[in-house]
PDB file of N, CA and C in Angstrom:
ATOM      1  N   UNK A   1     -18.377  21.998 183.865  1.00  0.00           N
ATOM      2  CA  UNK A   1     -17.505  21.983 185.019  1.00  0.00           C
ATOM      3  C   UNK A   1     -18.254  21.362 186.198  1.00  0.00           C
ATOM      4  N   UNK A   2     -17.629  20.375 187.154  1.00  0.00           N
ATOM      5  CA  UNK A   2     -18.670  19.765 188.482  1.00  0.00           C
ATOM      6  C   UNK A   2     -17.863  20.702 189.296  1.00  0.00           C
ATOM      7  N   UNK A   3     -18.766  20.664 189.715  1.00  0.00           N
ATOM      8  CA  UNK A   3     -18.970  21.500 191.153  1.00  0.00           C
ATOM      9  C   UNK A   3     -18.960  20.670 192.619  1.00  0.00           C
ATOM     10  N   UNK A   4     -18.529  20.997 193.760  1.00  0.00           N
ATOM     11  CA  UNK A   4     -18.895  20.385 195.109  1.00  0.00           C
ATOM     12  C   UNK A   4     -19.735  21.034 195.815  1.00  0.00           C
ATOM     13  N   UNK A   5     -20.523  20.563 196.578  1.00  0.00           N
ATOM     14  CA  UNK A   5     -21.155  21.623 197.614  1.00  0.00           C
ATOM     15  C   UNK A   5     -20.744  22.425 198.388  1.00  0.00           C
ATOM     16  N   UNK A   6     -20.821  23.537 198.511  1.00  0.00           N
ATOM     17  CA  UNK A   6     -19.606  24.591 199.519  1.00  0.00           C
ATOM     18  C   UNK A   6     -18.720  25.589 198.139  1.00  0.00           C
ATOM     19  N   UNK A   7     -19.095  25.061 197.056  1.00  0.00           N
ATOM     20  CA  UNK A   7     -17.905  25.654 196.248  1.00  0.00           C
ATOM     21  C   UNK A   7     -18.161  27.378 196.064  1.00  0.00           C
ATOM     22  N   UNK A   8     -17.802  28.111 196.069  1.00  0.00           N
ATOM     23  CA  UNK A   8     -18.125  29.165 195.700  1.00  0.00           C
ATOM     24  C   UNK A   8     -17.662  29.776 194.458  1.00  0.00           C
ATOM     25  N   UNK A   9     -18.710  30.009 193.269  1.00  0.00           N
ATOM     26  CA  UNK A   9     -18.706  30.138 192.246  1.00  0.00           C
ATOM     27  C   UNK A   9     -18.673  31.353 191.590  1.00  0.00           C
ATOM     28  N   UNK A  10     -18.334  32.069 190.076  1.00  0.00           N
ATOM     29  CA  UNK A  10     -18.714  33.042 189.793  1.00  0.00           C
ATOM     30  C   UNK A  10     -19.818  32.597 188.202  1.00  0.00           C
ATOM     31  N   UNK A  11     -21.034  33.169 188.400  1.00  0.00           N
ATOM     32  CA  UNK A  11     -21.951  32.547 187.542  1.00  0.00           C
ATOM     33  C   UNK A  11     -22.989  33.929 187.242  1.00  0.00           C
ATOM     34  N   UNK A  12     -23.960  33.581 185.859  1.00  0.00           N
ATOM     35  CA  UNK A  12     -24.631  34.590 185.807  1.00  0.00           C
ATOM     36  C   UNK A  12     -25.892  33.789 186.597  1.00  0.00           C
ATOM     37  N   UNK A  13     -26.492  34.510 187.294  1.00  0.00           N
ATOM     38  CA  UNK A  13     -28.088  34.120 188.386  1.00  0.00           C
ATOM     39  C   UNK A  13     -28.964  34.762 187.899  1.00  0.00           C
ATOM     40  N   UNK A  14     -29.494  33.855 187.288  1.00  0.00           N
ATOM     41  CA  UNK A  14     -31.138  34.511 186.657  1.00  0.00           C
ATOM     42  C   UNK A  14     -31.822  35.502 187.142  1.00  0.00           C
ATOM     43  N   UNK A  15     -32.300  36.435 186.749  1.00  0.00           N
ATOM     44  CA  UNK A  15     -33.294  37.536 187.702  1.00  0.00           C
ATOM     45  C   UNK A  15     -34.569  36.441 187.855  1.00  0.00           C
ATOM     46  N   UNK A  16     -34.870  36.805 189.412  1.00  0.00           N
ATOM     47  CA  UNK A  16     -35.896  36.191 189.616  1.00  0.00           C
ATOM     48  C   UNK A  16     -37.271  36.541 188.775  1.00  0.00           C
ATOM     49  N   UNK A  17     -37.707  37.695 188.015  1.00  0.00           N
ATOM     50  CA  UNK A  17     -38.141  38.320 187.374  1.00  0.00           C
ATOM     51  C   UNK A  17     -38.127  37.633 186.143  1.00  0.00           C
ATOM     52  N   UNK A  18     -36.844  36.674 185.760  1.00  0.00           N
ATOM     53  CA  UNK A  18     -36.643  36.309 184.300  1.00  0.00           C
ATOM     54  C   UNK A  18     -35.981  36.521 183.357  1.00  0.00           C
ATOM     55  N   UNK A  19     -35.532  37.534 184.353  1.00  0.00           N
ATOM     56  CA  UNK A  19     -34.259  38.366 183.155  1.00  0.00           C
ATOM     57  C   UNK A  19     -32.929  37.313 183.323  1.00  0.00           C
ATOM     58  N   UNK A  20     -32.246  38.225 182.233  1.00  0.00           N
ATOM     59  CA  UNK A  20     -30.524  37.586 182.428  1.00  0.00           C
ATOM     60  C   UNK A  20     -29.943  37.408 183.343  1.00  0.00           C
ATOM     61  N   UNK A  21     -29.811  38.380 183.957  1.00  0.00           N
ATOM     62  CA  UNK A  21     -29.418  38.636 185.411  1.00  0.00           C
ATOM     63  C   UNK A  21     -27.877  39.137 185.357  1.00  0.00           C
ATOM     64  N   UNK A  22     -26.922  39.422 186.489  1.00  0.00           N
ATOM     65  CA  UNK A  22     -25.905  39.550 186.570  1.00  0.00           C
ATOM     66  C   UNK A  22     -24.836  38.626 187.004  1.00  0.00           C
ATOM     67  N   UNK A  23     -23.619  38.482 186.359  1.00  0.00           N
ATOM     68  CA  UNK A  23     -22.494  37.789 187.332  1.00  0.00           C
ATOM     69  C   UNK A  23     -22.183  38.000 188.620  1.00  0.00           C
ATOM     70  N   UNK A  24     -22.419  37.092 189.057  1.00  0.00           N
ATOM     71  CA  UNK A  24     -22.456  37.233 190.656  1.00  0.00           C
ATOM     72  C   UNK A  24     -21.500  35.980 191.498  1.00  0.00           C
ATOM     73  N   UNK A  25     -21.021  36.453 192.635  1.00  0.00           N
ATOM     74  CA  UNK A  25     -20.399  35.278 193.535  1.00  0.00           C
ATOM     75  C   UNK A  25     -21.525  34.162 193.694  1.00  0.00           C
ATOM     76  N   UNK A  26     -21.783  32.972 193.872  1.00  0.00           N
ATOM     77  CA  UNK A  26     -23.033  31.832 194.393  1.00  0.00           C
ATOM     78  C   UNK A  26     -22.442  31.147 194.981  1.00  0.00           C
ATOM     79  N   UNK A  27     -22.864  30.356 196.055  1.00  0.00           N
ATOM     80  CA  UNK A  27     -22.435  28.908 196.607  1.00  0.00           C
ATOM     81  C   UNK A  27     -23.284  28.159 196.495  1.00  0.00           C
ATOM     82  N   UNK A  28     -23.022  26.922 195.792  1.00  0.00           N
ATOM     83  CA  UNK A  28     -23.355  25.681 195.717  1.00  0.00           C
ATOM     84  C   UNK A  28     -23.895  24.848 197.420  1.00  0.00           C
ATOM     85  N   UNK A  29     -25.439  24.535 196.653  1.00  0.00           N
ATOM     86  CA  UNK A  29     -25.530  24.210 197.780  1.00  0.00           C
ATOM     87  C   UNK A  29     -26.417  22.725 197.420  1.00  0.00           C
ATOM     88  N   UNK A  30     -26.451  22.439 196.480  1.00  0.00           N
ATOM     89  CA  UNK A  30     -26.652  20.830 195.605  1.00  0.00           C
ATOM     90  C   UNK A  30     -25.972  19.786 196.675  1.00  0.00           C
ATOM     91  N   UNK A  31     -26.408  18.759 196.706  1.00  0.00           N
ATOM     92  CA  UNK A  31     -25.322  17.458 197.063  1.00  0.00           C
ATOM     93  C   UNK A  31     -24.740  17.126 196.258  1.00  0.00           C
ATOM     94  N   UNK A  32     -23.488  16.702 196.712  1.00  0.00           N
ATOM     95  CA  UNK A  32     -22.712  16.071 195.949  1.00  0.00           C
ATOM     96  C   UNK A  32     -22.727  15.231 194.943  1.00  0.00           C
ATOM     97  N   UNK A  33     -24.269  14.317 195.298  1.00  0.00           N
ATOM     98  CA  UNK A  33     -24.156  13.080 194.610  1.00  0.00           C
ATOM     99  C   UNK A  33     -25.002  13.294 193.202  1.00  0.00           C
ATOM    100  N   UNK A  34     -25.858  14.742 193.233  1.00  0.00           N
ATOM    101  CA  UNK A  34     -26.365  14.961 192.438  1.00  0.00           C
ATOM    102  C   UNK A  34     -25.742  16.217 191.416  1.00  0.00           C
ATOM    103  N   UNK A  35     -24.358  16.611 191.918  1.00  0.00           N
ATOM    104  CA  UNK A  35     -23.739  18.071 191.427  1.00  0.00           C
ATOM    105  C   UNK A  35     -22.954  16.963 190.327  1.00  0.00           C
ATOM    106  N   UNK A  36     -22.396  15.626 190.343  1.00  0.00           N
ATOM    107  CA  UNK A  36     -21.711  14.608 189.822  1.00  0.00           C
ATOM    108  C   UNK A  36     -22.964  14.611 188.718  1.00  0.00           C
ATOM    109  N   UNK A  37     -24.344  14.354 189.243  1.00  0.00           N
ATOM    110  CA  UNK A  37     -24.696  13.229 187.875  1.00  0.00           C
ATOM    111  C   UNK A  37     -26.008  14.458 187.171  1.00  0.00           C
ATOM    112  N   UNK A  38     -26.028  15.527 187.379  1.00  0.00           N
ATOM    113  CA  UNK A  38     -27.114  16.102 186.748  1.00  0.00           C
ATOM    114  C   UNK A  38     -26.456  17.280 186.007  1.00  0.00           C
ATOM    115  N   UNK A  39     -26.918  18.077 185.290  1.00  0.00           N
ATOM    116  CA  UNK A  39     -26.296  19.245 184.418  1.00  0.00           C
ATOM    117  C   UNK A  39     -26.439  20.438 185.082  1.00  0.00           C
ATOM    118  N   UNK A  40     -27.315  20.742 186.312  1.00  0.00           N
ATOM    119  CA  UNK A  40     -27.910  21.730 186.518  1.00  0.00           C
ATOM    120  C   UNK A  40     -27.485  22.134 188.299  1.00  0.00           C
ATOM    121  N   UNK A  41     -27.852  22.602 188.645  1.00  0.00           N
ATOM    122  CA  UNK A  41     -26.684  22.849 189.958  1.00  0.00           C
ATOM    123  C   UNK A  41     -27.280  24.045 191.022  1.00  0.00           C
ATOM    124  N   UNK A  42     -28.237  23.344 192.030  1.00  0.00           N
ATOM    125  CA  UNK A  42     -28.897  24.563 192.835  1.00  0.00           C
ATOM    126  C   UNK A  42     -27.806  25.265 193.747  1.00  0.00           C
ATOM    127  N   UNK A  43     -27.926  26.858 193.890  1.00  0.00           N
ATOM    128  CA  UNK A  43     -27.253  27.618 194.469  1.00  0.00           C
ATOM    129  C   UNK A  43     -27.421  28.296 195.366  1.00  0.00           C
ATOM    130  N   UNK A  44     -26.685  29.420 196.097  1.00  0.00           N
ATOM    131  CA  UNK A  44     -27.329  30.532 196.618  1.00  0.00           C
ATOM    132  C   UNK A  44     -26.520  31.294 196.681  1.00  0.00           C
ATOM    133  N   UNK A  45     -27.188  32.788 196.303  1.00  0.00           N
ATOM    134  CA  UNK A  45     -26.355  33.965 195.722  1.00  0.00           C
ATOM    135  C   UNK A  45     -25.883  34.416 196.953  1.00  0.00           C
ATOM    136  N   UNK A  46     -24.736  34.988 196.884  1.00  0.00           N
ATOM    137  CA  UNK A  46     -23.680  35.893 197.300  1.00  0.00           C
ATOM    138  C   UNK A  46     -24.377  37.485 196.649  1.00  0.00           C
ATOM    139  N   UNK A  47     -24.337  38.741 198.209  1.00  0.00           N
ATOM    140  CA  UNK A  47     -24.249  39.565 197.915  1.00  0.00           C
ATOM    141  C   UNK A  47     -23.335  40.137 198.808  1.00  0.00           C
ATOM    142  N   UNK A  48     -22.895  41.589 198.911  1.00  0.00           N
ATOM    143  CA  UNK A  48     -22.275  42.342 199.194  1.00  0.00           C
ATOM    144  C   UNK A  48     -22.803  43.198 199.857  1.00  0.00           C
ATOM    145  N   UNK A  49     -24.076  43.185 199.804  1.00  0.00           N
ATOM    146  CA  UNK A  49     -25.658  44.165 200.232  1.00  0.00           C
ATOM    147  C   UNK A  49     -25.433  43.418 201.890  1.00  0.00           C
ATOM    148  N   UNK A  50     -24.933  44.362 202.917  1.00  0.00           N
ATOM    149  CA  UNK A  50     -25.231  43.463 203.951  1.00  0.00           C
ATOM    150  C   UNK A  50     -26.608  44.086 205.391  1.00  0.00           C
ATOM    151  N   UNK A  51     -26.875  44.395 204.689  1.00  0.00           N
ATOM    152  CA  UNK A  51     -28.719  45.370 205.220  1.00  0.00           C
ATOM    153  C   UNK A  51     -29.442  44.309 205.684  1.00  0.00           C
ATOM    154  N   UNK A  52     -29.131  43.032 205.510  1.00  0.00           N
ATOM    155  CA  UNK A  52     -29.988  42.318 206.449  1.00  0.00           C
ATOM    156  C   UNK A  52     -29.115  40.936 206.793  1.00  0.00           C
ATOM    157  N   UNK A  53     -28.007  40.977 207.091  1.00  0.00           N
ATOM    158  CA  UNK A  53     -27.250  40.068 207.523  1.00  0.00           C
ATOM    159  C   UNK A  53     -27.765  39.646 209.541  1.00  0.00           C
ATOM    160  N   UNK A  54     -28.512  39.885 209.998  1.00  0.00           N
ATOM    161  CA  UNK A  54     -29.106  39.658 210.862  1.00  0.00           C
ATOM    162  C   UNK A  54     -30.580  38.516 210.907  1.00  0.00           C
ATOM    163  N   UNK A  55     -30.792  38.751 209.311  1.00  0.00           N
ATOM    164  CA  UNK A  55     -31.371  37.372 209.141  1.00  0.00           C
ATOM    165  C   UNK A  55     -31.274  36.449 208.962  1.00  0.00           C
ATOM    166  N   UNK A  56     -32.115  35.791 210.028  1.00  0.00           N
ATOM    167  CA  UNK A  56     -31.244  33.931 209.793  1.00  0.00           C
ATOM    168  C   UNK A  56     -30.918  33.196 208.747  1.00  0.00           C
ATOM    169  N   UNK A  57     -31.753  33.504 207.349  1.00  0.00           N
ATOM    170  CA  UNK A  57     -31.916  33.175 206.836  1.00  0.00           C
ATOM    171  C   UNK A  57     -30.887  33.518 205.687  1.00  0.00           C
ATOM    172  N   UNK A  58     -29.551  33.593 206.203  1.00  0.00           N
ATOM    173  CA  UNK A  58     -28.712  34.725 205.451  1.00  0.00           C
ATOM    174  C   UNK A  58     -27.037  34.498 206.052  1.00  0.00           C
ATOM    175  N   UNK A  59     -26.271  33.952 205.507  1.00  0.00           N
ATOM    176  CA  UNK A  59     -25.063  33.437 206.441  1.00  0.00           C
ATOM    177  C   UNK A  59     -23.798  34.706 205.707  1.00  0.00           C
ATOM    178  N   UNK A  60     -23.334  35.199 207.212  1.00  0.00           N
ATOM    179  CA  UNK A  60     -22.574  36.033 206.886  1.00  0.00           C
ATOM    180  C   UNK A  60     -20.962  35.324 206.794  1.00  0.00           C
ATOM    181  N   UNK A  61     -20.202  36.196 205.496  1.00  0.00           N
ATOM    182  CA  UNK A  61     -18.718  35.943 205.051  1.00  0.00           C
ATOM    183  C   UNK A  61     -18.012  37.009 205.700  1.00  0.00           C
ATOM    184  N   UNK A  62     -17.462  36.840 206.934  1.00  0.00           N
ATOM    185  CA  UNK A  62     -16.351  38.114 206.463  1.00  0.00           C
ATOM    186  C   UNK A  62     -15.063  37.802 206.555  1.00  0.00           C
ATOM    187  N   UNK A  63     -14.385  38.312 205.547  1.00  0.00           N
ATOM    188  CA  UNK A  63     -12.834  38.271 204.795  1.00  0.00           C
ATOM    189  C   UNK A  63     -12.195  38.244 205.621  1.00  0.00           C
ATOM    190  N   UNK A  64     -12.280  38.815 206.445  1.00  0.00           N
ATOM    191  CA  UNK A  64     -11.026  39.445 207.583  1.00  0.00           C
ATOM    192  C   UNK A  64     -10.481  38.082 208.219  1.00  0.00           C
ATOM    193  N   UNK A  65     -11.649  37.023 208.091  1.00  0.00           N
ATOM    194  CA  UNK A  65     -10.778  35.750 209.494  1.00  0.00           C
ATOM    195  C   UNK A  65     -10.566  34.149 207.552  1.00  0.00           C
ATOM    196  N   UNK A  66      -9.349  33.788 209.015  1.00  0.00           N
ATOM    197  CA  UNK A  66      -9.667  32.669 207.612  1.00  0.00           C
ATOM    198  C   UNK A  66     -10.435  31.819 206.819  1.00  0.00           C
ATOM    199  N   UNK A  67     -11.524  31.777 207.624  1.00  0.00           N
ATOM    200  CA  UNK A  67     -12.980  30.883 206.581  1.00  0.00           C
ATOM    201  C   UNK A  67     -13.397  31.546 205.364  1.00  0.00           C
ATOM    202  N   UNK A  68     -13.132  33.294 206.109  1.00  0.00           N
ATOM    203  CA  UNK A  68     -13.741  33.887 204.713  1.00  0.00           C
ATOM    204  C   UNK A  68     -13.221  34.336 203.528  1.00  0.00           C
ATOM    205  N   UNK A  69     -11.705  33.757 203.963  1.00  0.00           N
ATOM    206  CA  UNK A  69     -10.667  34.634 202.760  1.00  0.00           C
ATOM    207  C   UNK A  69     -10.487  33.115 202.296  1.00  0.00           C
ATOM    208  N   UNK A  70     -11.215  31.824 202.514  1.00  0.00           N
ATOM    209  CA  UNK A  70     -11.058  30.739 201.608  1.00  0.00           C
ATOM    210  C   UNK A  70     -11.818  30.888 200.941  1.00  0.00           C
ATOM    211  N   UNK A  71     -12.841  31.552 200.879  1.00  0.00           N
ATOM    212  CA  UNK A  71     -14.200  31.522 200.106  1.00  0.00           C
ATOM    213  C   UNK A  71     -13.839  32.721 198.616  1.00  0.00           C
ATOM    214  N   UNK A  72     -13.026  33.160 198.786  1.00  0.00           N
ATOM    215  CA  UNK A  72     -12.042  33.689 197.567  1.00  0.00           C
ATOM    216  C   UNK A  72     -12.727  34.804 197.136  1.00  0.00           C
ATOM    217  N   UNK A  73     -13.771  35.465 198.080  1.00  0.00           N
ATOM    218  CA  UNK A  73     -14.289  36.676 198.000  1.00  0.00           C
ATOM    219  C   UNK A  73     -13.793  38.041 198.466  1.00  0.00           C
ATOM    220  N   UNK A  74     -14.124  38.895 197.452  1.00  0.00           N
ATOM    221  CA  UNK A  74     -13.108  40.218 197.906  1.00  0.00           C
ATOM    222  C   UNK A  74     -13.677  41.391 198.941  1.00  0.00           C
ATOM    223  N   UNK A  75     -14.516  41.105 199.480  1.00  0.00           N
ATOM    224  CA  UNK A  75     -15.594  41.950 200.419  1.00  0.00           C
ATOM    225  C   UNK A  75     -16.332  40.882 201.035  1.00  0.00           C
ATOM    226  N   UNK A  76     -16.915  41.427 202.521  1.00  0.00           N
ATOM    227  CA  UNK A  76     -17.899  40.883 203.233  1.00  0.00           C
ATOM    228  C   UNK A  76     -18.795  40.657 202.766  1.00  0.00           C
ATOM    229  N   UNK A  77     -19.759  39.870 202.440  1.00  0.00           N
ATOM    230  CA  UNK A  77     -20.697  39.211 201.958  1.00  0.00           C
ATOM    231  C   UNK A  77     -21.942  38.230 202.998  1.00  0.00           C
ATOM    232  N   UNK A  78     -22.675  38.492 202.272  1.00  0.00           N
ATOM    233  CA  UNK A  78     -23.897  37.506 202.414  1.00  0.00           C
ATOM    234  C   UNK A  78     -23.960  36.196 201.754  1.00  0.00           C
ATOM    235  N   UNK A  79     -23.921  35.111 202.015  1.00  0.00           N
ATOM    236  CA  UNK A  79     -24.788  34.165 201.290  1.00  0.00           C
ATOM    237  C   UNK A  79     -26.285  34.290 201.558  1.00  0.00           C
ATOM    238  N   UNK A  80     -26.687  34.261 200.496  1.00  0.00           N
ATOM    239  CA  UNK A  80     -28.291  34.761 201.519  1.00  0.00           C
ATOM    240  C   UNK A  80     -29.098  32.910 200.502  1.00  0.00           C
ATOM    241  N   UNK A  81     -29.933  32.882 201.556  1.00  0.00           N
ATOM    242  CA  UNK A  81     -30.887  31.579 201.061  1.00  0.00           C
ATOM    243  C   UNK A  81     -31.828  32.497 200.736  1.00  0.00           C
ATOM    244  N   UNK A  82     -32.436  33.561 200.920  1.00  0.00           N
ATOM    245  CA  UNK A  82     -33.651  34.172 200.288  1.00  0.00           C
ATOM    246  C   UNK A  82     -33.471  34.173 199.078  1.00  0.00           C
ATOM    247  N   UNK A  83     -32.244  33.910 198.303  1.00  0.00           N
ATOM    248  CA  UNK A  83     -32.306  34.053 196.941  1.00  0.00           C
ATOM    249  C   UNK A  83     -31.805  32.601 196.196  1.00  0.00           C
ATOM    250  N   UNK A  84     -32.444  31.605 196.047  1.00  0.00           N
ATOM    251  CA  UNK A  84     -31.679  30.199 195.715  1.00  0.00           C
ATOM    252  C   UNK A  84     -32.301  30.133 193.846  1.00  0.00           C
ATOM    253  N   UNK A  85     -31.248  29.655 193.379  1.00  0.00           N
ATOM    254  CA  UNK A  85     -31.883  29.419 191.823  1.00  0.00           C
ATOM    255  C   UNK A  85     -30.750  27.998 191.329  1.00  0.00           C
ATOM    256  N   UNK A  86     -31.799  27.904 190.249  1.00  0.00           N
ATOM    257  CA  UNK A  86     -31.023  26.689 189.500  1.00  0.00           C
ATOM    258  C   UNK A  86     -30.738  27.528 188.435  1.00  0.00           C
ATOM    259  N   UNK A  87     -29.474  26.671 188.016  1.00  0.00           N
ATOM    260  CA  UNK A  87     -28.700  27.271 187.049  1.00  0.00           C
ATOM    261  C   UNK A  87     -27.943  25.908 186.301  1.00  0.00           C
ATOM    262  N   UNK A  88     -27.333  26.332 184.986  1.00  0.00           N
ATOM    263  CA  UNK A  88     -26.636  25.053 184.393  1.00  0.00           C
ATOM    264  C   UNK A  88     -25.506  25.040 184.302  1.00  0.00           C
ATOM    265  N   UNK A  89     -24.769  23.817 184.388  1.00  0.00           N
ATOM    266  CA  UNK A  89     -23.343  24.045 185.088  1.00  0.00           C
ATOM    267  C   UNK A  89     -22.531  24.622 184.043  1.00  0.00           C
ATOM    268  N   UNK A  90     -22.676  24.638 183.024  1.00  0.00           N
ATOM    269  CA  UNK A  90     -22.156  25.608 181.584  1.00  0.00           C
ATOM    270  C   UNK A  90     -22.095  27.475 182.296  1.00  0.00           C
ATOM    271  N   UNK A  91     -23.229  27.703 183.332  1.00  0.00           N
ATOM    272  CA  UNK A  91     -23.067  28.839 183.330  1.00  0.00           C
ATOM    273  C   UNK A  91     -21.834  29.130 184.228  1.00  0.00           C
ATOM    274  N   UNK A  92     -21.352  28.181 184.813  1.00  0.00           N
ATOM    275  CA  UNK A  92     -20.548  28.429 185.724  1.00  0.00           C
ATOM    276  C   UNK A  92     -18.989  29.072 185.215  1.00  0.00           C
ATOM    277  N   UNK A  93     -18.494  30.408 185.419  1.00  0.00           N
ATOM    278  CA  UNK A  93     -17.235  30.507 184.865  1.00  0.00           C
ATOM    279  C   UNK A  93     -16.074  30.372 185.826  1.00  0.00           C
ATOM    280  N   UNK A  94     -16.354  30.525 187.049  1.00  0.00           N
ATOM    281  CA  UNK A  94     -15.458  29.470 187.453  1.00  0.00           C
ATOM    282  C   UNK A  94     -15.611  29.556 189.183  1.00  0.00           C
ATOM    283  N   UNK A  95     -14.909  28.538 189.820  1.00  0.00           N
ATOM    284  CA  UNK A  95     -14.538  28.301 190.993  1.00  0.00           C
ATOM    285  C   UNK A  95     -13.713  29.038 191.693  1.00  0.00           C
ATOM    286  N   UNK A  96     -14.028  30.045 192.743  1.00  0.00           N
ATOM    287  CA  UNK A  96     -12.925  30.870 193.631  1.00  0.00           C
ATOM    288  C   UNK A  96     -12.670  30.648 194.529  1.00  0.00           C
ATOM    289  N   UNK A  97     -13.492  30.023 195.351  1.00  0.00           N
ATOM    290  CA  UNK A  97     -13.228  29.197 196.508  1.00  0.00           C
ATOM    291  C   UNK A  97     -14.095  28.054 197.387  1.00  0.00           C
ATOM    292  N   UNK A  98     -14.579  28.356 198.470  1.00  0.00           N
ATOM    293  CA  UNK A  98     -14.973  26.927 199.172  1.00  0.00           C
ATOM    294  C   UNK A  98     -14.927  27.685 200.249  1.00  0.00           C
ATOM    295  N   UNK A  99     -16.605  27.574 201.224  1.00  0.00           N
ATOM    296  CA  UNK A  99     -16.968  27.052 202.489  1.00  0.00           C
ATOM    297  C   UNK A  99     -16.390  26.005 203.100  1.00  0.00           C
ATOM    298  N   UNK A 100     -16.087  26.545 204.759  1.00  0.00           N
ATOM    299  CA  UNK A 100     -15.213  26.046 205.684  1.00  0.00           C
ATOM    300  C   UNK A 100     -16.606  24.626 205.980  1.00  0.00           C
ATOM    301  N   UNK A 101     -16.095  23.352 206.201  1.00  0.00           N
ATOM    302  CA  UNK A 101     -17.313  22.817 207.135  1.00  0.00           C
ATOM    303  C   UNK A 101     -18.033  23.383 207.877  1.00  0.00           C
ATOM    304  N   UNK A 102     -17.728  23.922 209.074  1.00  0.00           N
ATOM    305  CA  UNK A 102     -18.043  24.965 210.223  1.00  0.00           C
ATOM    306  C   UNK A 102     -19.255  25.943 209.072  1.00  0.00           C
ATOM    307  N   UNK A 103     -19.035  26.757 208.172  1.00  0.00           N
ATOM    308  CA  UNK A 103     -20.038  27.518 207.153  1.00  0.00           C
ATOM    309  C   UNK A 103     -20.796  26.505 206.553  1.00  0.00           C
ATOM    310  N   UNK A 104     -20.511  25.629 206.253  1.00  0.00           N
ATOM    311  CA  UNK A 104     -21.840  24.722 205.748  1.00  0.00           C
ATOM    312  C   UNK A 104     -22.870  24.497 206.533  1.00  0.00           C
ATOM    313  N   UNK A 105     -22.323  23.854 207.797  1.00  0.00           N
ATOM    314  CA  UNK A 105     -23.571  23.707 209.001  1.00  0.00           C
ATOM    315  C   UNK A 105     -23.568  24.996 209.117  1.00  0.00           C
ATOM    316  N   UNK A 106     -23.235  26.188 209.493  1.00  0.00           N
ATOM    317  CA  UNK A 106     -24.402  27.159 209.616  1.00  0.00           C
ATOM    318  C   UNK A 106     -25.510  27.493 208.065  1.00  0.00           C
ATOM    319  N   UNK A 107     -24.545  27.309 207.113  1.00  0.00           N
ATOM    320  CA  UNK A 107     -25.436  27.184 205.847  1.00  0.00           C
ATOM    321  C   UNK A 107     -26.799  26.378 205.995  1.00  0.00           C
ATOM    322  N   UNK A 108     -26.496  25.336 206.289  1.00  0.00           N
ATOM    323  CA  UNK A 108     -27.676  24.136 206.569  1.00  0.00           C
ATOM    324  C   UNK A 108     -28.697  25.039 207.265  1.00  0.00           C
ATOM    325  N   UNK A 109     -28.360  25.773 208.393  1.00  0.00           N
ATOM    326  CA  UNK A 109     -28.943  26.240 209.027  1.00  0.00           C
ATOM    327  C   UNK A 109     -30.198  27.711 208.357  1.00  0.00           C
ATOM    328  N   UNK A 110     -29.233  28.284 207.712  1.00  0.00           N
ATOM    329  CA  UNK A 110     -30.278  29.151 207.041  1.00  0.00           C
ATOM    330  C   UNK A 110     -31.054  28.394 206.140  1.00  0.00           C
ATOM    331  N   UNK A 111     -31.000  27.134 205.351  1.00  0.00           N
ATOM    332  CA  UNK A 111     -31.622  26.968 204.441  1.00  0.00           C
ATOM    333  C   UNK A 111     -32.951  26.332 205.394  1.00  0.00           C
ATOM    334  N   UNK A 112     -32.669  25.754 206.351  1.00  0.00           N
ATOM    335  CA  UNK A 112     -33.689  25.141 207.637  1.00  0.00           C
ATOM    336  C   UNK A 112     -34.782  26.559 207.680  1.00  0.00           C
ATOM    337  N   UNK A 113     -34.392  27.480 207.998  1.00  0.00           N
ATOM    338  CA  UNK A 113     -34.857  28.590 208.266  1.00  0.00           C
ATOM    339  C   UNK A 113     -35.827  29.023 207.476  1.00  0.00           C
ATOM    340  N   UNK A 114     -35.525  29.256 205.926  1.00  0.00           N
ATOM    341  CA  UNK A 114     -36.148  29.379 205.118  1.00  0.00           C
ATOM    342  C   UNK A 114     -36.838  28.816 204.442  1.00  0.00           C
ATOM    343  N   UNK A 115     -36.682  27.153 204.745  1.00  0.00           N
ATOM    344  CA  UNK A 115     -37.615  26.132 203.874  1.00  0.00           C
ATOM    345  C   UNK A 115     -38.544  25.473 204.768  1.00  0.00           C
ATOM    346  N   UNK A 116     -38.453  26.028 206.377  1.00  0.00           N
ATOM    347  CA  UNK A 116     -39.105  25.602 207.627  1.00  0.00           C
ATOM    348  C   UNK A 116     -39.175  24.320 207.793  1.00  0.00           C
ATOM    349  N   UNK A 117     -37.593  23.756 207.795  1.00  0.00           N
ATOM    350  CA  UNK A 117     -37.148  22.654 207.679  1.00  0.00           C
ATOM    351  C   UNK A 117     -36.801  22.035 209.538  1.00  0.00           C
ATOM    352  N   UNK A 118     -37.540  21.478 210.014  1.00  0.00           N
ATOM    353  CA  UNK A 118     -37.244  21.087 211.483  1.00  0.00           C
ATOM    354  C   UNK A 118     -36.174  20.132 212.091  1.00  0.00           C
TER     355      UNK A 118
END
């Protein structure tokens, strides 16, 4: 399945540890030009855990306004960049929704944050 950047996915995310991991919400955060021509598809997990949504490094969803009820998630959420993994687009079971533009540039922004990107 291709993916766009912004897409918000439901996929299993590797434990950073190595394990299987669990099905989880992710957003795609690959370019475009490479979500088209490669098999594999960098992300960043979606949690529900919102205990540190005050970090920059961490872009908050909430449902209640319309950006976040496009993102086809059923609770307030985190995208958090502290947690980014590659994954293969086979794992992907499917597409629920999509980041507003407006959430991408702040997206951009946490990943700046965390990769001490200037």
């Amino acid at each position: 399945m291709k993916v766009q950047r912004g897409d918000v996915i439901l996929t299993r995310v590797p434990h950073a540890a190595g394990g299987r991991g669990k099905k989880r919400p992710a957003v795609v955060i690959q370019a475009d030009k490479y979500n088209q021509s490669e098999r594999h598809i960098i992300v960043a997990e979606i949690t529900s855990n919102l205990s540190r949504a005050a970090d920059a490094a961490n872009l908050l969803i909430e449902i209640t306004t319309p950006e976040g009820q496009a993102t086809g998630l059923a609770q307030d959420s985190l995208a958090t960049c502290l947690q980014l993994a590659t994954i293969s687009e086979d794992r992907v079971s499917a597409v629920i929704g999509k980041l507003s533009s407006a959430m991408l540039v702040k997206l951009n922004g946490c990943l700046k944050v965390i990769l001490e990107i200037t």
